[in-house]
N, C-alpha and C. Protein backbone atom coordinates (compact mmCIF):
# COMPACT_ATOMS: atom_id res chain seq x y z
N UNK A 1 -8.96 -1.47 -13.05
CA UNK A 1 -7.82 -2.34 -12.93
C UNK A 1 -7.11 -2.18 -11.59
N UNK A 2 -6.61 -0.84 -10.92
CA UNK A 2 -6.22 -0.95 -9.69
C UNK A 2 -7.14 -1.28 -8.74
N UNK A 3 -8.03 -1.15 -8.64
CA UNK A 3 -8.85 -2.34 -7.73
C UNK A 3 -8.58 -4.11 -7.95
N UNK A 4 -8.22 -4.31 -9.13
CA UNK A 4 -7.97 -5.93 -9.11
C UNK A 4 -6.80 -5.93 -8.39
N UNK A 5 -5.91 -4.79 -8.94
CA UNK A 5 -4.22 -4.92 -7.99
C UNK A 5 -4.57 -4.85 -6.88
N UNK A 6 -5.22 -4.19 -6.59
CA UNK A 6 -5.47 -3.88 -4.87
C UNK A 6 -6.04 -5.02 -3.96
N UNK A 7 -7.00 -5.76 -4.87
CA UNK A 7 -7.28 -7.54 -4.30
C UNK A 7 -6.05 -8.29 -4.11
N UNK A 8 -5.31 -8.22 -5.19
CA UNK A 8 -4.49 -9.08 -5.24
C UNK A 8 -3.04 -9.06 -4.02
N UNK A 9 -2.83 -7.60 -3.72
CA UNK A 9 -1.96 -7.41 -3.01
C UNK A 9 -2.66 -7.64 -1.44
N UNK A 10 -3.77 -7.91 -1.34
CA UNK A 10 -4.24 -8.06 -0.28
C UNK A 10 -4.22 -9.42 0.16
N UNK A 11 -4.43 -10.29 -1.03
CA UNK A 11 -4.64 -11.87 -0.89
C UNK A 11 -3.25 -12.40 -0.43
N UNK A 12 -2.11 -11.55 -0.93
CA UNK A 12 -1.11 -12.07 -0.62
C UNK A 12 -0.26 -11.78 0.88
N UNK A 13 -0.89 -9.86 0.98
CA UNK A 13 -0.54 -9.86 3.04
C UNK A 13 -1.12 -10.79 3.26
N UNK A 14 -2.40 -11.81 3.05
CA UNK A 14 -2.99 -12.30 4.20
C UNK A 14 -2.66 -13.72 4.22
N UNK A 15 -1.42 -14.44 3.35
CA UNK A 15 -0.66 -14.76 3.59
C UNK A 15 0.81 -15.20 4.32
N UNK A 16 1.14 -13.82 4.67
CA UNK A 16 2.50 -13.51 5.56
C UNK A 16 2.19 -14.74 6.59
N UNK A 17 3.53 -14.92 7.56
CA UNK A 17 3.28 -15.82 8.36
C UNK A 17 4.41 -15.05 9.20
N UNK A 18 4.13 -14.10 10.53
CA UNK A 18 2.68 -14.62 10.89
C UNK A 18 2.51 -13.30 10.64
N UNK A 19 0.53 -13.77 10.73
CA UNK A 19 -0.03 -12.47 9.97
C UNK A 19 -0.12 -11.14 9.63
N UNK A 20 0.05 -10.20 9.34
CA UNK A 20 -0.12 -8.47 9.62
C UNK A 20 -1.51 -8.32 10.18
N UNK A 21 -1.66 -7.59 10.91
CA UNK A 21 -2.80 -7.38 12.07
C UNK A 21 -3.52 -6.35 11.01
N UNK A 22 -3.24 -5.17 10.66
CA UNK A 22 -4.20 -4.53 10.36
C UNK A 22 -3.06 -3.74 8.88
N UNK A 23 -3.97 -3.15 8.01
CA UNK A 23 -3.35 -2.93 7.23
C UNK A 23 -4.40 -1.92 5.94
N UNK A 24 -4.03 -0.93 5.31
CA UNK A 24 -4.69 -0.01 4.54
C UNK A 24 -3.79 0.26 2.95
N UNK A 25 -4.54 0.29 1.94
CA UNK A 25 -3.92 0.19 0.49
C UNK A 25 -4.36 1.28 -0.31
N UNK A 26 -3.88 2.24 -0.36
CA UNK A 26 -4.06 3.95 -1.23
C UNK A 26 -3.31 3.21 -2.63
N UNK A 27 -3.62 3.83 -3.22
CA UNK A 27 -3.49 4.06 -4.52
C UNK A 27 -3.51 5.35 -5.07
N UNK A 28 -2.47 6.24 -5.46
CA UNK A 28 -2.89 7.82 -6.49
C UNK A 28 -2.13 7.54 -7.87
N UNK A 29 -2.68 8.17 -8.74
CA UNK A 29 -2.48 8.62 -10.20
C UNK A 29 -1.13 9.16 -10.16
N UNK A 30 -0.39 8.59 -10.90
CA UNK A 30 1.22 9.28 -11.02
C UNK A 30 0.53 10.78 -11.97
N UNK A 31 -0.16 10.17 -13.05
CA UNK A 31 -0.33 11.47 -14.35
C UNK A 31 0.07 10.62 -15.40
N UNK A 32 1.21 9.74 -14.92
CA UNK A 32 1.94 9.34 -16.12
C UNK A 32 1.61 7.92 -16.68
N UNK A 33 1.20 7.67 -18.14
CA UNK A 33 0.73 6.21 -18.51
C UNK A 33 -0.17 5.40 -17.54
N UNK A 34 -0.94 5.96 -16.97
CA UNK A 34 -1.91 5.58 -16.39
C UNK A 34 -1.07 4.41 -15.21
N UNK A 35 -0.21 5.04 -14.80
CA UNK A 35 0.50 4.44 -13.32
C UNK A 35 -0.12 5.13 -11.63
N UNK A 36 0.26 3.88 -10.89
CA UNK A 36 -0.42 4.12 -9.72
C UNK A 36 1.18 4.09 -8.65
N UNK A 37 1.03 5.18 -8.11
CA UNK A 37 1.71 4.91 -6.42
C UNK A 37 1.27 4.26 -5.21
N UNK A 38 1.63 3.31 -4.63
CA UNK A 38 0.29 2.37 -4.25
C UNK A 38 1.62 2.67 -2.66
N UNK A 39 0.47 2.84 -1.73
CA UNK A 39 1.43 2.98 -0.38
C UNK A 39 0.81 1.93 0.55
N UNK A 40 1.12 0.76 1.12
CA UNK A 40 0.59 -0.06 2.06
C UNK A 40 1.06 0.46 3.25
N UNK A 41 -0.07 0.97 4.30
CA UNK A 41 -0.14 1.26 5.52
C UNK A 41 -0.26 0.52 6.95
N UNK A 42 0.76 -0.31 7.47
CA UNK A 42 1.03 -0.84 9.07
C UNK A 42 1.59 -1.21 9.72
N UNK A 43 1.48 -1.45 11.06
CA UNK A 43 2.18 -1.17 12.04
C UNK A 43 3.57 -2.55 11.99
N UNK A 44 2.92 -3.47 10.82
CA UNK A 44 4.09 -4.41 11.16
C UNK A 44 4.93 -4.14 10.58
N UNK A 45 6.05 -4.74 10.79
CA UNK A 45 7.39 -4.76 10.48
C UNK A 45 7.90 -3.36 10.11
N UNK A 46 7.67 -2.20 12.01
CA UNK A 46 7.46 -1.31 11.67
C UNK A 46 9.33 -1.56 11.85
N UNK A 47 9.93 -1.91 12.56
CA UNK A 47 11.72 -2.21 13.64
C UNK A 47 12.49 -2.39 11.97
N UNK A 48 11.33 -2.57 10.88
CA UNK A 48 12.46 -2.77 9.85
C UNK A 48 12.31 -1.47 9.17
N UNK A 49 13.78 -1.18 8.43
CA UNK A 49 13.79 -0.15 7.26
C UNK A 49 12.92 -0.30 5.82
N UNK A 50 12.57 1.35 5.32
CA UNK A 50 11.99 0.97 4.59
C UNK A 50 11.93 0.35 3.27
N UNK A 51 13.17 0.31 2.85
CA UNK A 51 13.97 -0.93 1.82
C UNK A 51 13.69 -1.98 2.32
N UNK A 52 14.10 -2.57 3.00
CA UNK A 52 13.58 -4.05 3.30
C UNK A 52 12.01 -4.10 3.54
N UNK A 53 10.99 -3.45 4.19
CA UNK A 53 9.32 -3.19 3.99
C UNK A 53 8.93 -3.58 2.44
N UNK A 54 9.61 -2.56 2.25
CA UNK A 54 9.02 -2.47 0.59
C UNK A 54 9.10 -3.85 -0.44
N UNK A 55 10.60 -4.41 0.34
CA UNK A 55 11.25 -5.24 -1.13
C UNK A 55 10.41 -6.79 -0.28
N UNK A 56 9.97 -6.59 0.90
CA UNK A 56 9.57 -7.73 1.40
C UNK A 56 7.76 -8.14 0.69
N UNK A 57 7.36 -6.61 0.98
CA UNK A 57 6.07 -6.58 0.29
C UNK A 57 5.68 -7.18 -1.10
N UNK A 58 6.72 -6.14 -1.61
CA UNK A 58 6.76 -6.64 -3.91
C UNK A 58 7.51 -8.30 -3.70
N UNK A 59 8.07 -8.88 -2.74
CA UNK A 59 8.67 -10.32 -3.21
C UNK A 59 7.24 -11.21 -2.85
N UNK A 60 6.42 -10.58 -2.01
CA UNK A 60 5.05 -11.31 -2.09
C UNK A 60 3.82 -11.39 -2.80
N UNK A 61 3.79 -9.99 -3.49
CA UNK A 61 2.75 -9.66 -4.31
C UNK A 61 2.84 -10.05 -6.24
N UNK A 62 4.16 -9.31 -5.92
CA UNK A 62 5.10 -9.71 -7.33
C UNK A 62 4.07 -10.55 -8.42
N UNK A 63 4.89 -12.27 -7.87
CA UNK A 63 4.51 -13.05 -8.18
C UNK A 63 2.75 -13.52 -8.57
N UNK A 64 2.38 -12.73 -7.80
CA UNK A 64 0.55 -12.98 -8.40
C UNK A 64 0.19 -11.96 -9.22
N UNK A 65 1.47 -10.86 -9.77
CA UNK A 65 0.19 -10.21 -10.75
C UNK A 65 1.31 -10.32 -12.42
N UNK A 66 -0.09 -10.04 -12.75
CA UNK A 66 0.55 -10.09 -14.60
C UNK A 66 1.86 -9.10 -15.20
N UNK A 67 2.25 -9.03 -15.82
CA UNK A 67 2.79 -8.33 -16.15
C UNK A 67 2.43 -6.83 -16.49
N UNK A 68 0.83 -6.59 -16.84
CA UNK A 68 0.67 -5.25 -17.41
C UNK A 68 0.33 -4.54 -16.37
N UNK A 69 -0.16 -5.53 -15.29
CA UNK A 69 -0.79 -4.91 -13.58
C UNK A 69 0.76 -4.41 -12.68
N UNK A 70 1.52 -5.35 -13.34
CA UNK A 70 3.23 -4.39 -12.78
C UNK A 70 3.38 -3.50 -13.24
N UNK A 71 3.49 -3.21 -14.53
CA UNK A 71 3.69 -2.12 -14.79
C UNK A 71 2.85 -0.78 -15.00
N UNK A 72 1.50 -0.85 -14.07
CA UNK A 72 0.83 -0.23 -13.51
C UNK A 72 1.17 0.83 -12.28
N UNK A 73 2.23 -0.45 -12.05
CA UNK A 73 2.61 0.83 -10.64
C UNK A 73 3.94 1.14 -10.40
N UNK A 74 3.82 2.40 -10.51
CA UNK A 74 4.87 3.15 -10.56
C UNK A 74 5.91 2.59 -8.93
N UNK A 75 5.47 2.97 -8.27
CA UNK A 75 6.51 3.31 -6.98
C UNK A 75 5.43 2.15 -5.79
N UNK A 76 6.09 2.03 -4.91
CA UNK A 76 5.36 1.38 -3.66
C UNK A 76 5.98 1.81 -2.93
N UNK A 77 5.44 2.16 -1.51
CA UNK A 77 5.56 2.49 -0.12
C UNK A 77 5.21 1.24 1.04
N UNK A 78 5.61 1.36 2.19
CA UNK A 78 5.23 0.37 3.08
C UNK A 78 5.42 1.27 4.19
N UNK A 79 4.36 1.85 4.96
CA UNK A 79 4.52 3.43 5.55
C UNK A 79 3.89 2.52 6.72
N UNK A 80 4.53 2.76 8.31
CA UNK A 80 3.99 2.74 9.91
C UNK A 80 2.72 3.91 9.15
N UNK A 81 1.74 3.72 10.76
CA UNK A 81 0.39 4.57 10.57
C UNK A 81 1.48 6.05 11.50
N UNK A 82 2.43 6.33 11.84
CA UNK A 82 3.17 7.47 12.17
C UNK A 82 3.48 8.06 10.90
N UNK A 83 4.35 6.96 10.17
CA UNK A 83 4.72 7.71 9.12
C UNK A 83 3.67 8.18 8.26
N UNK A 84 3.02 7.69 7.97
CA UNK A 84 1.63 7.99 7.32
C UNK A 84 1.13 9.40 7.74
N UNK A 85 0.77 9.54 8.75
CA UNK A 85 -0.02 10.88 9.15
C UNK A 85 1.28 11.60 9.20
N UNK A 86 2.65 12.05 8.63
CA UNK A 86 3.64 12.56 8.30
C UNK A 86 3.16 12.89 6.85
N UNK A 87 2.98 12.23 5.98
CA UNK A 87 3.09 12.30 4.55
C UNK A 87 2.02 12.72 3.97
N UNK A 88 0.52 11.81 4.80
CA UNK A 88 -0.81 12.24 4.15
C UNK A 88 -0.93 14.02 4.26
N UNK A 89 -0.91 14.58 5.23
CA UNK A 89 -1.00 16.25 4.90
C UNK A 89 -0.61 16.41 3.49
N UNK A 90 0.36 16.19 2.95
CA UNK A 90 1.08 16.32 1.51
C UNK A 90 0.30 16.53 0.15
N UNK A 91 -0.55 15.03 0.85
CA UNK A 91 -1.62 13.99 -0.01
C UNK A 91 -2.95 14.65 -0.34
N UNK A 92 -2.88 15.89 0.44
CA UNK A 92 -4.75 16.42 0.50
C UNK A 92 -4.38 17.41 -0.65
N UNK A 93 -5.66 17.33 -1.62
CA UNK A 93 -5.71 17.13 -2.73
C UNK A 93 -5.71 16.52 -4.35
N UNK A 94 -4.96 15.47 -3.82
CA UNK A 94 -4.66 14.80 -4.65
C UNK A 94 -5.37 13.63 -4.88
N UNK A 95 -5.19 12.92 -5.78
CA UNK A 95 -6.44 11.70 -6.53
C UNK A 95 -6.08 10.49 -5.36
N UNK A 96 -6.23 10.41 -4.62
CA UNK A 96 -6.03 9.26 -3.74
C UNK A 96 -7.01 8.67 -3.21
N UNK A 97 -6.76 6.65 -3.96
CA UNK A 97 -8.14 6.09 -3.14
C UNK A 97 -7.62 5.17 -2.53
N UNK A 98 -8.50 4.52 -1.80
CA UNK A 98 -8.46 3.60 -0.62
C UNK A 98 -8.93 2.22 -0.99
N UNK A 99 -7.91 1.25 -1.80
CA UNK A 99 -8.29 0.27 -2.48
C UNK A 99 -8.70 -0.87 -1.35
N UNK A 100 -7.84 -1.27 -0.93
CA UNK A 100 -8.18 -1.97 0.19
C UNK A 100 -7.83 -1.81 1.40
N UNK A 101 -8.49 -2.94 2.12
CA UNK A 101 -8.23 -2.61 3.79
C UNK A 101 -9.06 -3.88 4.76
N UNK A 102 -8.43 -3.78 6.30
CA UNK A 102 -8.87 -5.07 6.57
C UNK A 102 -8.82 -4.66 8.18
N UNK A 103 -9.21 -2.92 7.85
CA UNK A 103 -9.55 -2.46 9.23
C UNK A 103 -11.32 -2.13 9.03
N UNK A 104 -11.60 -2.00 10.35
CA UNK A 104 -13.15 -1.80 10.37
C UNK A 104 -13.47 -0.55 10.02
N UNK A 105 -12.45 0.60 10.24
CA UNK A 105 -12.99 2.22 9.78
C UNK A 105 -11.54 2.84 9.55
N UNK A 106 -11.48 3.52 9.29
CA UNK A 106 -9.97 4.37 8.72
C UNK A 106 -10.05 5.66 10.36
N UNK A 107 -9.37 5.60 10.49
CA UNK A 107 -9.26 6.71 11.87
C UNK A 107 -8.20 7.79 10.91
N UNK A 108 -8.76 8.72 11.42
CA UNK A 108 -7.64 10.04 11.33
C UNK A 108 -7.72 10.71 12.66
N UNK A 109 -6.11 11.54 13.00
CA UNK A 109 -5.92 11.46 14.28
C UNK A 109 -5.80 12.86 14.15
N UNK A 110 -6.37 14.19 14.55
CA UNK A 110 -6.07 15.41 14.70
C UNK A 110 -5.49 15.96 15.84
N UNK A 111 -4.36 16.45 15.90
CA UNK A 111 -3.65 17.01 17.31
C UNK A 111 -4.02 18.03 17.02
């Protein structure tokens, strides 16, 4: 089932006007009732806060999924690829997949 969410939230970035350039969709296991933390990863609308990211994201996706696929997911993120390599260290270990994406390879950046 989070793979259908994960289509679906994709069909709808590729929507935006104008477009998001590049963009990555994790998904991990809360534990709880079989809920997902779903974090969308990019560089756009990095100048905005992440309250407005977030609430801009769910006012687009929202609307295309069912009701039981909402309440699938627990929390959403809308993370810059900075903030990201901030948080993922956190993340190692944990059940995290890579639902979608609409980059050619996932880069990780080691300093």
């Amino acid at each position: 089932m989070i793979k259908t969410i994960g289509k679906k939230i994709e069909a709808a970035l590729s929507l935006v006007k104008p477009p998001i350039r590049q963009f990555e969709i994790f998904a991990s296991e809360t534990g709880l009732d079989q809920t997902y933390v779903i974090r969308i990863v990019t560089s756009s609308w990095a100048n905005m806060d992440k309250a407005r990211r977030i609430a801009k994201v769910e006012s687009l996706f929202s609307p295309a999924l069912s009701e039981s696929e909402r309440e699938r997911i627990f929390r959403i993120s809308v993370l810059t690829p900075k903030e990201w390599e901030t948080v993922r260290p956190d993340l190692i270990g944990s059940k995290m997949l890579r639902i979608r994406s609409n980059k050619a390879t996932a880069i990780s950046v080691r300093n």
